[in-house]
Protein backbone atom coordinates (compact mmCIF):
# COMPACT_ATOMS: atom_id res chain seq x y z
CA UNK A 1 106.60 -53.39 -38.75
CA UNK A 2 102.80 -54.35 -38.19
CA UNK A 3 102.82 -53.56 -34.49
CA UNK A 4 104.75 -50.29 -35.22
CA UNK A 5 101.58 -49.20 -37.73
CA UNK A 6 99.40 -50.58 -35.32
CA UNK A 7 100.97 -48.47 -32.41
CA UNK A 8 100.85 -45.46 -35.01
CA UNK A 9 97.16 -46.09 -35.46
CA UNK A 10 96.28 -45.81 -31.92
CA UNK A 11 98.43 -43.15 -30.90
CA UNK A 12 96.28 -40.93 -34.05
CA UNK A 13 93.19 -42.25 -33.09
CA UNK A 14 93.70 -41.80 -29.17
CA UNK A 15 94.75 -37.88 -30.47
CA UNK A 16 92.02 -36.72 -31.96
CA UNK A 17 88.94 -34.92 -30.36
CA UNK A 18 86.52 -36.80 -28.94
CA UNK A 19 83.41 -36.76 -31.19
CA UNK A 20 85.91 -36.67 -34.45
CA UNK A 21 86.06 -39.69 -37.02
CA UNK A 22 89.62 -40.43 -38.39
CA UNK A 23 89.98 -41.99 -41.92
CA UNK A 24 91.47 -45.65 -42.37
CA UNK A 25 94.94 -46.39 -42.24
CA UNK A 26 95.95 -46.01 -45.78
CA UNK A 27 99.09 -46.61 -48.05
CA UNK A 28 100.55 -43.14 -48.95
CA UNK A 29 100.28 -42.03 -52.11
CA UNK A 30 102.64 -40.48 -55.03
CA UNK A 31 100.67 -39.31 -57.97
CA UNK A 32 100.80 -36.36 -60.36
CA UNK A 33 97.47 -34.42 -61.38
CA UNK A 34 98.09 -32.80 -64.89
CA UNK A 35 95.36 -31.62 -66.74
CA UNK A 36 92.74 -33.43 -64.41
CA UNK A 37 89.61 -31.99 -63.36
CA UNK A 38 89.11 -31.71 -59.51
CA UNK A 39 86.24 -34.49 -59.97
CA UNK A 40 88.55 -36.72 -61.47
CA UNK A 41 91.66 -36.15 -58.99
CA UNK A 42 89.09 -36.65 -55.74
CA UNK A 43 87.63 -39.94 -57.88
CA UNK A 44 91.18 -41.47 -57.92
CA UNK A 45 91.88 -40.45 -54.25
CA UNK A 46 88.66 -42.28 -53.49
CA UNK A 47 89.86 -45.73 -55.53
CA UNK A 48 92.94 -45.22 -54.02
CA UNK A 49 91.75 -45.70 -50.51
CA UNK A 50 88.42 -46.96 -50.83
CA UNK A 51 86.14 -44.08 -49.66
CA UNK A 52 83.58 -42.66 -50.13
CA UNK A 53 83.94 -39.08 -51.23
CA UNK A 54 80.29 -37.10 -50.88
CA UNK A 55 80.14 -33.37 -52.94
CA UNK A 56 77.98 -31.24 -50.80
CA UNK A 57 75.38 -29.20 -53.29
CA UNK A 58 77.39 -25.81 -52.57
CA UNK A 59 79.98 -27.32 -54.99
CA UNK A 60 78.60 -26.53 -58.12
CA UNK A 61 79.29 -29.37 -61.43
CA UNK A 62 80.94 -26.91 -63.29
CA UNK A 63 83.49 -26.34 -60.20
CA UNK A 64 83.64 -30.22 -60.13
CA UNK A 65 84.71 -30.39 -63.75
CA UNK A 66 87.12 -27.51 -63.68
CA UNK A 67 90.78 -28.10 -63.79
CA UNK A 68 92.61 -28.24 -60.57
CA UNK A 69 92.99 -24.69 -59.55
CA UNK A 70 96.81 -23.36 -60.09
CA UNK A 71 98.00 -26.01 -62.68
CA UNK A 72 99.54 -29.74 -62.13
CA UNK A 73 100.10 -30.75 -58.61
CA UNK A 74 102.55 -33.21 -57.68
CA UNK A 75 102.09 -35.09 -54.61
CA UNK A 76 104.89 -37.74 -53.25
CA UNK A 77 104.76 -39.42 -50.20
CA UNK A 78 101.62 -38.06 -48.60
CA UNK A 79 98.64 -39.38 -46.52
CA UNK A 80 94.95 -39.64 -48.07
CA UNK A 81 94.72 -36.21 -46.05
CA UNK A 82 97.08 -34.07 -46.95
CA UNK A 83 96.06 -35.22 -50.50
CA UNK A 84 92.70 -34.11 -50.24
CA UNK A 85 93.79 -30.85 -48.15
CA UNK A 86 95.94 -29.73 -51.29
CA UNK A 87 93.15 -30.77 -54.16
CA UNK A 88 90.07 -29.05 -52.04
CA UNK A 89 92.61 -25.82 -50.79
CA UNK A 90 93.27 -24.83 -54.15
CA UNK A 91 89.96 -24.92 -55.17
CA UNK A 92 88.48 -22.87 -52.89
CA UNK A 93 86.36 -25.95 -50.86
CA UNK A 94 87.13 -27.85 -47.99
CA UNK A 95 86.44 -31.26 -46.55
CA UNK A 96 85.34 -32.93 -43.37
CA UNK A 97 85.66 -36.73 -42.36
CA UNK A 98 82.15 -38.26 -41.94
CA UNK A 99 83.98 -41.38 -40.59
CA UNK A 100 86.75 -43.46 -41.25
CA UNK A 101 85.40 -44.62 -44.96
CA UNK A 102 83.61 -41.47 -45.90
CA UNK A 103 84.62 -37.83 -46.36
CA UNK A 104 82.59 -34.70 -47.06
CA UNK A 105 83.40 -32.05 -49.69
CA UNK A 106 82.01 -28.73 -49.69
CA UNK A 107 82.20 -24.89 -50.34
CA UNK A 108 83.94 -23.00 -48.09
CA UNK A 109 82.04 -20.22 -46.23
């Protein structure tokens, strides 16, 4: 099973465009958001898999504190990724990956 996630790894890695950090191989995650603030949804996320998330300055604190945009979200199953693609897509931001322990947050243009 190791040499399968290995083979997995390198196969993603050997993918992507050159010049583009991946994130770490991480566990996927199930967790429900109710109620949370988008601040403290990206804060677990970042625990979870132990990055480093950065908030650009075009993402204003009271955007950060807000609830998550379009009520609780339920996530099962998914990668660190599509995780952060659903929390920053409904609230209006987006991210990029700085490299493989860091990710960027900011306001979409």
């Amino acid at each position: 099973m190791h040499m399968l996630l290995a083979v997995g790894v390198t196969l993603l890695t050997a993918t992507m465009p050159q010049g583009q950090a991946g994130l770490a191989p991480a566990p996927p995650i199930t967790v429900t958001f109710v109620d949370a603030s988008f601040e403290d949804a990206v804060s677990f996320i970042a625990k979870y898999a132990k990055l480093t998330i950065e908030i650009d300055q075009s993402v204003s604190q009271e955007l950060q504190r807000e609830p998550i945009a379009g009520g609780p979200i339920e996530l099962r199953d998914v990668t660190i990724e599509e995780a952060l693609r659903t929390l920053t897509e409904r609230n209006g931001l987006a991210y990029s990956i700085v490299n493989a322990k860091t990710v960027r947050i900011y306001k979409k243009a």
